[in-house]
C-alpha atoms as a PDB file:
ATOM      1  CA  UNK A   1      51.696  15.482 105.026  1.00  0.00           C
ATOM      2  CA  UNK A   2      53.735  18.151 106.349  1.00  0.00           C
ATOM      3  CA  UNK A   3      55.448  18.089 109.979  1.00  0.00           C
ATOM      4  CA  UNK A   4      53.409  20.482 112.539  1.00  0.00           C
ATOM      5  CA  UNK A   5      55.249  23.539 113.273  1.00  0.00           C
ATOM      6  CA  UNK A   6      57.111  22.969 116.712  1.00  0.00           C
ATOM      7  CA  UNK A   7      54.698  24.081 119.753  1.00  0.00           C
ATOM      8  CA  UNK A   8      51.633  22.883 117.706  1.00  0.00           C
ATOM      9  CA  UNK A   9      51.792  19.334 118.141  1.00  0.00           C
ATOM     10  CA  UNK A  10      48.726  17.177 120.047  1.00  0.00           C
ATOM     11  CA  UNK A  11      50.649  17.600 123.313  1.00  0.00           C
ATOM     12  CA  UNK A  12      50.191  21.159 123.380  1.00  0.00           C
ATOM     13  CA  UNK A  13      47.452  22.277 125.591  1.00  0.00           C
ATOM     14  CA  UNK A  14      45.147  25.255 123.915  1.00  0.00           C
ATOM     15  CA  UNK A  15      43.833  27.953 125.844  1.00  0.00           C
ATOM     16  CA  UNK A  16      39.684  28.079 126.634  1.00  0.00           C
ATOM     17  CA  UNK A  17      39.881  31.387 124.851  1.00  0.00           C
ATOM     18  CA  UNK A  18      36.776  31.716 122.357  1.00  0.00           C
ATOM     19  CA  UNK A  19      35.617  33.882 119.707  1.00  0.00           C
ATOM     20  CA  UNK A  20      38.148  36.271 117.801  1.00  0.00           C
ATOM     21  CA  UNK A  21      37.963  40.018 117.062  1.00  0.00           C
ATOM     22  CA  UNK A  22      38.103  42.132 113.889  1.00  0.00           C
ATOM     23  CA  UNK A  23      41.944  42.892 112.581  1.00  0.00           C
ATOM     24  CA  UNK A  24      42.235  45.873 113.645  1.00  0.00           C
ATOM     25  CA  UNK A  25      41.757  45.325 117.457  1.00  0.00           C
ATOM     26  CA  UNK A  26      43.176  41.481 117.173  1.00  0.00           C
ATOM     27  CA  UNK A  27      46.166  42.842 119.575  1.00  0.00           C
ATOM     28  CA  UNK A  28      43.121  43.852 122.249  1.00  0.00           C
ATOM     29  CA  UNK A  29      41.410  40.768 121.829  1.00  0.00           C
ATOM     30  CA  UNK A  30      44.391  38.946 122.553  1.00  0.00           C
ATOM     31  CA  UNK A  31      45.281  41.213 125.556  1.00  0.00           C
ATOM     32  CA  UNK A  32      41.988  40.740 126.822  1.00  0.00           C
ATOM     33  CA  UNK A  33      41.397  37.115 126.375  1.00  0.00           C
ATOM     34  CA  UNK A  34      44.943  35.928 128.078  1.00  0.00           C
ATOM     35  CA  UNK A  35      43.988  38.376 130.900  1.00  0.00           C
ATOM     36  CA  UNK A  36      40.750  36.725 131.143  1.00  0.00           C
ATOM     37  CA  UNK A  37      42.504  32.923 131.345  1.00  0.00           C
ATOM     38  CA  UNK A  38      45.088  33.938 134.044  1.00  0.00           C
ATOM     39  CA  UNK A  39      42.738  35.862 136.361  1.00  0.00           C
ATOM     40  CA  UNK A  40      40.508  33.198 136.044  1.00  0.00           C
ATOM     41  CA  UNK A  41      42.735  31.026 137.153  1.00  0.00           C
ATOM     42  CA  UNK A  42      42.255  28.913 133.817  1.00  0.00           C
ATOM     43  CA  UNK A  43      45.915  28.872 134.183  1.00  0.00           C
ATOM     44  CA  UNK A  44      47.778  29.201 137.687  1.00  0.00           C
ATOM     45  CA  UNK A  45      50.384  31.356 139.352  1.00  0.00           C
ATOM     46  CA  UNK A  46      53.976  28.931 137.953  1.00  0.00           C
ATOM     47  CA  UNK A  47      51.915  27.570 135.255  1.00  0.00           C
ATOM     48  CA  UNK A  48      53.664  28.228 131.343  1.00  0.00           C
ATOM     49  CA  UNK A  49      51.599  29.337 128.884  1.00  0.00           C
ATOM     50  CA  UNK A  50      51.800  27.292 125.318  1.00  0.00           C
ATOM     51  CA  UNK A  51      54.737  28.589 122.852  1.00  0.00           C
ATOM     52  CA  UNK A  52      54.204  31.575 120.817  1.00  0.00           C
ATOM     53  CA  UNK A  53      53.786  29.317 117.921  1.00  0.00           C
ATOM     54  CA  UNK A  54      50.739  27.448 119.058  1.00  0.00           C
ATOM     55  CA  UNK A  55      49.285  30.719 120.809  1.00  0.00           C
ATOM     56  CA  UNK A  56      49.590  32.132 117.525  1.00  0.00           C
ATOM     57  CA  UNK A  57      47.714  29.493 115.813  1.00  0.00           C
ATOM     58  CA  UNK A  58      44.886  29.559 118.406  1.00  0.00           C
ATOM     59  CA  UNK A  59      44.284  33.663 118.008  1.00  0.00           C
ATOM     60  CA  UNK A  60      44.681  33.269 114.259  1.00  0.00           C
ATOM     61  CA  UNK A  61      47.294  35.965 114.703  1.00  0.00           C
ATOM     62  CA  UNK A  62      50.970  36.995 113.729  1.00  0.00           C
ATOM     63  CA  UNK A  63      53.501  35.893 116.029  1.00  0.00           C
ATOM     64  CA  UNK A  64      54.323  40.104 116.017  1.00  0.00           C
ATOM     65  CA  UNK A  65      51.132  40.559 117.788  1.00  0.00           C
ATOM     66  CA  UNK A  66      51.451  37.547 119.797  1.00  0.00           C
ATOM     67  CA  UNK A  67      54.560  38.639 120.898  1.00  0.00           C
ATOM     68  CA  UNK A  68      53.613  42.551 121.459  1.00  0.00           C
ATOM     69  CA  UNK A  69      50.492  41.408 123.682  1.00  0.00           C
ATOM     70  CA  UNK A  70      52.151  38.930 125.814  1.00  0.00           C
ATOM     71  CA  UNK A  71      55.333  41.664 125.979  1.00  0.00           C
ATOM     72  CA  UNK A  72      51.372  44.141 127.135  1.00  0.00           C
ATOM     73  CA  UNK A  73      50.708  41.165 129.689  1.00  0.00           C
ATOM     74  CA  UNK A  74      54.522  41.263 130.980  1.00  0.00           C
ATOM     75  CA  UNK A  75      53.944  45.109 131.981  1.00  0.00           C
ATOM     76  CA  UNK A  76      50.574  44.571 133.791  1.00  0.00           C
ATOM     77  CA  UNK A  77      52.642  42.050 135.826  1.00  0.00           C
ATOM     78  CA  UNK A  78      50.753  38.889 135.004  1.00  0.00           C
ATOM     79  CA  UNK A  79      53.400  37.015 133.040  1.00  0.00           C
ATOM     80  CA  UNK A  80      57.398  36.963 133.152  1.00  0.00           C
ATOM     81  CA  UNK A  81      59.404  35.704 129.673  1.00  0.00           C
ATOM     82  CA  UNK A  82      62.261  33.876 130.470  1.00  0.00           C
ATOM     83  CA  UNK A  83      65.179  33.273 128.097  1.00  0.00           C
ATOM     84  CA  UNK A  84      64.737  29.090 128.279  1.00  0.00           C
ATOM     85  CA  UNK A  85      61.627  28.941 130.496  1.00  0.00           C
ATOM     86  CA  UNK A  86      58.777  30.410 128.160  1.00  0.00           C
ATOM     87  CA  UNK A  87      56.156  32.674 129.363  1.00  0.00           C
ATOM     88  CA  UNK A  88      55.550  31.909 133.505  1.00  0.00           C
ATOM     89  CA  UNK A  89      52.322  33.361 135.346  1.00  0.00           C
ATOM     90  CA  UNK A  90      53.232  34.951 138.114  1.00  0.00           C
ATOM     91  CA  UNK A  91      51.560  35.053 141.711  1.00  0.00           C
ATOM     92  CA  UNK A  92      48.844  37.078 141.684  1.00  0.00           C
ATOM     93  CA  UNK A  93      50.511  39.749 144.555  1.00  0.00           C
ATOM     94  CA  UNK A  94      52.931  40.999 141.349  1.00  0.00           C
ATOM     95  CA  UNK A  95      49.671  42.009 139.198  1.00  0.00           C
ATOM     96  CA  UNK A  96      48.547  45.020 139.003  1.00  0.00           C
ATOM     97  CA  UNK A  97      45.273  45.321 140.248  1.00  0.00           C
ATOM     98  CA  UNK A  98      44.892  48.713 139.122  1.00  0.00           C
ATOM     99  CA  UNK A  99      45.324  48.048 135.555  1.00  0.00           C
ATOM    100  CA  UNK A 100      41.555  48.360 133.998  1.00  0.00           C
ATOM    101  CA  UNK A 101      41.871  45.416 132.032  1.00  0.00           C
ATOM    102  CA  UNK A 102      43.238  43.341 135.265  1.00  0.00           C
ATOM    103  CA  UNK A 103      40.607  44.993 137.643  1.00  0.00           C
ATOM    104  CA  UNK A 104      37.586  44.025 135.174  1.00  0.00           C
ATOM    105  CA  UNK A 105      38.709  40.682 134.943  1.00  0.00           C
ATOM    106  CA  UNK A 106      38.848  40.443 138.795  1.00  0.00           C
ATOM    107  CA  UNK A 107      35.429  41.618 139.677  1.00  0.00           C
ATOM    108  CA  UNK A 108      34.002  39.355 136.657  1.00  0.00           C
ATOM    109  CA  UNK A 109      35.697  36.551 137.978  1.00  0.00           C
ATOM    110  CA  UNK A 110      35.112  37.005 141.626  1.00  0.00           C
ATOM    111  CA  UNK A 111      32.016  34.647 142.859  1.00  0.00           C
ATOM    112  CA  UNK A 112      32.696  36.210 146.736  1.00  0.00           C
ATOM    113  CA  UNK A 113      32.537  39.571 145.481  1.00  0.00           C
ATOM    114  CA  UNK A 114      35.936  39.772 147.956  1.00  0.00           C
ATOM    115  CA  UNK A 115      37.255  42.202 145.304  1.00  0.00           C
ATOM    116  CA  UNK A 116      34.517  44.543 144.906  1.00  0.00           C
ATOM    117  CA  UNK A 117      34.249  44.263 149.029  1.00  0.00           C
ATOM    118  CA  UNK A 118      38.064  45.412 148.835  1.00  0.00           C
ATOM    119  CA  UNK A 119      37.585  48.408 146.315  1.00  0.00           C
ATOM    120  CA  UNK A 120      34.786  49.870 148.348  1.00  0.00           C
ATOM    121  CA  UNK A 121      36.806  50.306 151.325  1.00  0.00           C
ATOM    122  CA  UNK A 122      39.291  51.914 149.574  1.00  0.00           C
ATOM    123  CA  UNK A 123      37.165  53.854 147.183  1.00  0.00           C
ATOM    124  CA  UNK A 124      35.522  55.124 150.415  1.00  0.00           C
ATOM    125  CA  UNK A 125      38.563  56.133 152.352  1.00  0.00           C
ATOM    126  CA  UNK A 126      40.154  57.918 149.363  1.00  0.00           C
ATOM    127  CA  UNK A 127      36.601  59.844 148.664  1.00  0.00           C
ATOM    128  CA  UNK A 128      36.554  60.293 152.126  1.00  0.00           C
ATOM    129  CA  UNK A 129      39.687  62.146 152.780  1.00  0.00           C
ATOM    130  CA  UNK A 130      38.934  63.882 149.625  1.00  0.00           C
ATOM    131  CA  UNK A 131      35.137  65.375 150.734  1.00  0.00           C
ATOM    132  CA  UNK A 132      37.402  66.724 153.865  1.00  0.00           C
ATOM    133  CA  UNK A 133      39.699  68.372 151.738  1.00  0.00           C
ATOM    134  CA  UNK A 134      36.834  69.826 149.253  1.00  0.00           C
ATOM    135  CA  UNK A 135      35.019  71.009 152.754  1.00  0.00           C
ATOM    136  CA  UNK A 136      38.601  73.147 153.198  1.00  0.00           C
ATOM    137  CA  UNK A 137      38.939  74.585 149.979  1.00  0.00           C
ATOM    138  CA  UNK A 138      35.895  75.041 147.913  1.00  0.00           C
ATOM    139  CA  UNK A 139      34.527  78.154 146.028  1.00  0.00           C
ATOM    140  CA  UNK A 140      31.444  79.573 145.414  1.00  0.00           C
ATOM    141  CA  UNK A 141      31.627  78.130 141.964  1.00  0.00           C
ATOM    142  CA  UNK A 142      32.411  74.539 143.145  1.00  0.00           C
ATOM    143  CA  UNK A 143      29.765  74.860 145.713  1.00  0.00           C
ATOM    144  CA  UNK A 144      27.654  76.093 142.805  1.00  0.00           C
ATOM    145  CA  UNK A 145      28.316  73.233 141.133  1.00  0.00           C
ATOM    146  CA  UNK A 146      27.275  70.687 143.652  1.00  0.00           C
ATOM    147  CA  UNK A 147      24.848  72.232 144.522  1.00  0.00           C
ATOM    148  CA  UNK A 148      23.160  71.703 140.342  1.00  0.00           C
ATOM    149  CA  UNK A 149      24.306  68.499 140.534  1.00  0.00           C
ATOM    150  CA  UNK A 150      22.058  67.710 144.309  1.00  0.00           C
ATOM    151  CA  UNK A 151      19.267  69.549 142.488  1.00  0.00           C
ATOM    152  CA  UNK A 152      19.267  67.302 139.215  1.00  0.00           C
ATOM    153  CA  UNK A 153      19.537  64.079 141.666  1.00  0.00           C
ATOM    154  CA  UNK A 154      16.408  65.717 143.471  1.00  0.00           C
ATOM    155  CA  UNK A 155      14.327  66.222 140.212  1.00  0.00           C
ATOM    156  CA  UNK A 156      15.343  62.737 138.836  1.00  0.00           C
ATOM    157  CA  UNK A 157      14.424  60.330 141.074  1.00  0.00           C
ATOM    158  CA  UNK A 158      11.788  58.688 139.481  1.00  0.00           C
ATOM    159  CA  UNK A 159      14.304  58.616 136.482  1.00  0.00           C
ATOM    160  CA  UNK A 160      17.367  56.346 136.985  1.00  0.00           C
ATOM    161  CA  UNK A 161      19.706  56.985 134.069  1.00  0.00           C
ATOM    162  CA  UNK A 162      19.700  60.816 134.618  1.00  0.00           C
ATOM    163  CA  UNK A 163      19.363  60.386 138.692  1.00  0.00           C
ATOM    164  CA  UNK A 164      22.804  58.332 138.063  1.00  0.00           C
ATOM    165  CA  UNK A 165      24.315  61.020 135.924  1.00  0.00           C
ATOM    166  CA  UNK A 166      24.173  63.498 138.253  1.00  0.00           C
ATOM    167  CA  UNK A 167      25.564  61.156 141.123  1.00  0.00           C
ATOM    168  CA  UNK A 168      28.654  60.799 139.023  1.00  0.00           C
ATOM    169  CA  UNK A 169      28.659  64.296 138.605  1.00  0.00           C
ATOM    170  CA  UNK A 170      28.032  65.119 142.091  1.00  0.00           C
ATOM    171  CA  UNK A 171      31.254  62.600 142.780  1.00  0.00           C
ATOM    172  CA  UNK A 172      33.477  63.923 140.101  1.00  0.00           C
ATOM    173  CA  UNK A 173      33.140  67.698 141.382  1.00  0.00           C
ATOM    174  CA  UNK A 174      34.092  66.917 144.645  1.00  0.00           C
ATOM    175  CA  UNK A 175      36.723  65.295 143.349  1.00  0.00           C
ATOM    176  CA  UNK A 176      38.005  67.579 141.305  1.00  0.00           C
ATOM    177  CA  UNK A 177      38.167  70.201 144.166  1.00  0.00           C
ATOM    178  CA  UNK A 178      40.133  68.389 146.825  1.00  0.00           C
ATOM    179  CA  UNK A 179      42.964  69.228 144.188  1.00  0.00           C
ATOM    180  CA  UNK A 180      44.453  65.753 145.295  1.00  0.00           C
ATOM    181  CA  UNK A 181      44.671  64.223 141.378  1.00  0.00           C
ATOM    182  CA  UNK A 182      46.355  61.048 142.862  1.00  0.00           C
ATOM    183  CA  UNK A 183      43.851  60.150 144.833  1.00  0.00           C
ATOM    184  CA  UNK A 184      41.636  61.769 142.331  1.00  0.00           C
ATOM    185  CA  UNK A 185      42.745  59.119 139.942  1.00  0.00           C
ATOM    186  CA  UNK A 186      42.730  55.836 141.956  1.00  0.00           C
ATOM    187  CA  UNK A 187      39.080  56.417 143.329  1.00  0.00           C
ATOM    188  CA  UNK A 188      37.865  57.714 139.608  1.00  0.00           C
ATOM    189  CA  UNK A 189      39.490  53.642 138.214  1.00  0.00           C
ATOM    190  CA  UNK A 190      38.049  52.130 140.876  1.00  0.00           C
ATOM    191  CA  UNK A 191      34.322  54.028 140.782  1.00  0.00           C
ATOM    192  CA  UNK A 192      34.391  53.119 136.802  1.00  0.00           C
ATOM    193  CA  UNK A 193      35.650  49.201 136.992  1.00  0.00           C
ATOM    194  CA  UNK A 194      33.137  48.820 139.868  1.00  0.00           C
ATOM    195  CA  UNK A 195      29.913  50.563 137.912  1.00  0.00           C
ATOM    196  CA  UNK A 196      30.728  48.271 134.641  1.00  0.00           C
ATOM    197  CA  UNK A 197      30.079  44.910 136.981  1.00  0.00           C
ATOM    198  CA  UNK A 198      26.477  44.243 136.609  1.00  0.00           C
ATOM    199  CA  UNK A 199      26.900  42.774 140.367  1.00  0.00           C
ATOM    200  CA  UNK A 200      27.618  46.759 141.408  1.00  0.00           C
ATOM    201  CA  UNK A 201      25.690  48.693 139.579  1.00  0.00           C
ATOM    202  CA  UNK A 202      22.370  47.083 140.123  1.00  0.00           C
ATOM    203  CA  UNK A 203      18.865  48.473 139.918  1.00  0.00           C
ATOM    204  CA  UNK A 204      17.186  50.538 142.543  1.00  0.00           C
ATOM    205  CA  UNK A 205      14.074  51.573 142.864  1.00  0.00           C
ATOM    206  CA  UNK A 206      12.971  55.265 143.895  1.00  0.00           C
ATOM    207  CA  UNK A 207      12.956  54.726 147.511  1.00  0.00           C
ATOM    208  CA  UNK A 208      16.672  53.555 147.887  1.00  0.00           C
ATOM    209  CA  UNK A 209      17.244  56.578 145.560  1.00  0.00           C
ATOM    210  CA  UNK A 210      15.928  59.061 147.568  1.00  0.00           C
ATOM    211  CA  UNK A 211      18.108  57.258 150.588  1.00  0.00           C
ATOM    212  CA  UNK A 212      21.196  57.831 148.339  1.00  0.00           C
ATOM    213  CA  UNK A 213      20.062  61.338 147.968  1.00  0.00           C
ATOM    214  CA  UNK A 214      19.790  62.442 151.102  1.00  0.00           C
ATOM    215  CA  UNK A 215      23.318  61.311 151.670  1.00  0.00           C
ATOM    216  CA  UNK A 216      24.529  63.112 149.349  1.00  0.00           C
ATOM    217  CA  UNK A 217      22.637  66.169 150.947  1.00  0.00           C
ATOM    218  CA  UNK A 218      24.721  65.300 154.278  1.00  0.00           C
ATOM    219  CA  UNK A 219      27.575  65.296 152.186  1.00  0.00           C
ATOM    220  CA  UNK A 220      27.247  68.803 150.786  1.00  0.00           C
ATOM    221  CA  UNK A 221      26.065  70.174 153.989  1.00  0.00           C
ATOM    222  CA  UNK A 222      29.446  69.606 155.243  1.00  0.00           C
ATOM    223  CA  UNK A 223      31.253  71.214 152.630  1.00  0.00           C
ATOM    224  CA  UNK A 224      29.260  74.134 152.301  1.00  0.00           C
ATOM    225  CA  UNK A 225      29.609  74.930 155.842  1.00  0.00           C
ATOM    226  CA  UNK A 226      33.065  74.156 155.424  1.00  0.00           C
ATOM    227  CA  UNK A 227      33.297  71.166 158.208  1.00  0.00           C
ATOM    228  CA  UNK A 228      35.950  69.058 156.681  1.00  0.00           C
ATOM    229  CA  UNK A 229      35.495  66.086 159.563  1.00  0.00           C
ATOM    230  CA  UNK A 230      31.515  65.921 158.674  1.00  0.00           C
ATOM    231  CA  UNK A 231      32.422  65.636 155.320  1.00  0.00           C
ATOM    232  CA  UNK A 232      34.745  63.008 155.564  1.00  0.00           C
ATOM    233  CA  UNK A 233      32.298  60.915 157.967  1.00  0.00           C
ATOM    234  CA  UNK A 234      29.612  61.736 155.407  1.00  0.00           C
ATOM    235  CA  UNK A 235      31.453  60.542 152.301  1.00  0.00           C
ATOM    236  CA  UNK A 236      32.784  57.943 153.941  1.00  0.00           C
ATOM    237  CA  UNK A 237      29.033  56.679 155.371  1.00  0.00           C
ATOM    238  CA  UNK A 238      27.827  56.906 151.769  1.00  0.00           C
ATOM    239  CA  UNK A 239      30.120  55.074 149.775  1.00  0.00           C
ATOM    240  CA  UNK A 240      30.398  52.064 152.507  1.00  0.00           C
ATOM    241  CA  UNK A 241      26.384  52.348 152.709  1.00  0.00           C
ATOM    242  CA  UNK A 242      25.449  52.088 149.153  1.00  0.00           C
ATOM    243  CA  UNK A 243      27.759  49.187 148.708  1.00  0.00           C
ATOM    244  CA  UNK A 244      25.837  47.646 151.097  1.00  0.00           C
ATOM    245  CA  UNK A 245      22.428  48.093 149.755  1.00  0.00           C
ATOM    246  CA  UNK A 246      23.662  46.954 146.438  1.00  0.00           C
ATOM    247  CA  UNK A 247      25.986  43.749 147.786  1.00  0.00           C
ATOM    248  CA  UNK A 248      23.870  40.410 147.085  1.00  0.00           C
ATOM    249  CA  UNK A 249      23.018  38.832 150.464  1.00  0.00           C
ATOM    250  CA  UNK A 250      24.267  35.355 149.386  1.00  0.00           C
ATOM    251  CA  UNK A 251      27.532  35.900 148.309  1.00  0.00           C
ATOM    252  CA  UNK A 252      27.116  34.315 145.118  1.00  0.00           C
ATOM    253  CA  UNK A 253      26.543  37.520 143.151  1.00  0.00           C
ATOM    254  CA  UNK A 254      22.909  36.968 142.901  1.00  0.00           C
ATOM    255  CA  UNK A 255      21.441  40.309 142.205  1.00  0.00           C
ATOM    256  CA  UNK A 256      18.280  40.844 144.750  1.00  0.00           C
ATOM    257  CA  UNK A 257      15.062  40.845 143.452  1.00  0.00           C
ATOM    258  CA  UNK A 258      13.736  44.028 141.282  1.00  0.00           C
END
């Protein structure tokens, strides 16, 4: 019987990774799966992961790929490769939690719901300062364009899916006209990492809709009359508020009852 090739040997611990993905995404699977172990804490901050041989083995993957999706973890800050000490995870202050594969793994990971707790209050001090900014400098075709946005929240409220829509909408328009595209950017990752956790984006009936509606209708008060600190208090309010309403009481991500 032949010798096992070196880093595949019964000392070798594998990886609780499970399940492999078609060739053509096998890179992304791999990404996503090591991600996955390390935020998880599967595998610790100073802990090395197997060799490239035996990781190889384990995805059913070339060492090429292996070695272009740990080079993917290396840039998202989760791993450093070491000439002589293998592939080290690093302490979880040099990932970046912006990353939308890092992010997602965070909130899916997080039993406290710490991290979504975290995102909201930054999420609702970037909106914040950008509602203030839109209340500054908006048009009559921005206004215009809240304004059908409101209205499509108002006719949809017995109808989730579209009342959402036009939320995002509403969010994305004032957004776009503070004109600041970095902060533009961070709250837009953080909005769409937050809405894929099923412990965020929970159901609601109609009456916590039409709550969410009418502060969105304080919210374009402000900027139509052009009272940047209103808005800001008002964007701020909402975002903080409707985290609230949504966050499980127990702290166990429990969604509440329907």
């Amino acid at each position: 019987m032949d010798d096992p090739a070196p880093g595949t040997g019964p000392g070798v611990r594998a990886l609780p990774i499970t399940g492999r993905s078609p060739a053509p995404r096998l890179g992304v699977a791999v990404v996503d799966a090591l991600v996955d172990v390390i935020v998880s804490g599967a595998v610790l901050p100073g802990d090395t992961l197997p060799p490239e041989s035996a990781l190889s083995q384990q995805f059913g993957v070339s060492r090429t790929v292996l070695r272009e999706s740990v080079k993917r973890l290396e840039e998202k800050g989760l791993v450093a490769v070491g000439q002589g000490r293998g592939t080290v995870v690093q302490p979880t202050r040099s990932w970046n939690t912006m990353d939308r594969v890092v992010l997602k793994a965070l909130i899916a990971h997080d039993e406290t719901l710490g991290v979504l707790d975290e995102l909201t209050v930054v999420r609702s001090s970037l909106e914040a300062a950008m509602a203030a900014e839109t209340a500054r400098r908006r048009s009559a075709v921005q206004l215009e364009l809240l304004r059908s946005a409101l209205e499509e929240m108002r006719r949809s409220v017995q109808d989730a899916a579209a009342f959402n829509a036009a939320d995002i909408t509403f969010h994305e328009v004032v957004m776009a006209t503070s004109g600041n595209r970095l902060a533009e950017s961070i709250a837009r990752v953080l909005y769409e990492r937050a809405r894929e956790s099923a412990r965020y984006d929970v159901y609601a009936p109609p009456a916590l809709r039409e709550v969410t509606l009418r502060e969105h209708q304080a919210v374009f008060a402000a900027v139509e009359a052009g009272l940047d600190d209103a808005a800001e208090r008002a964007m701020h309010a909402h975002v903080t508020d409707a985290w609230t309403r949504r966050r499980p009481p127990d702290h166990e991500g429990t969604q509440r009852e329907r």
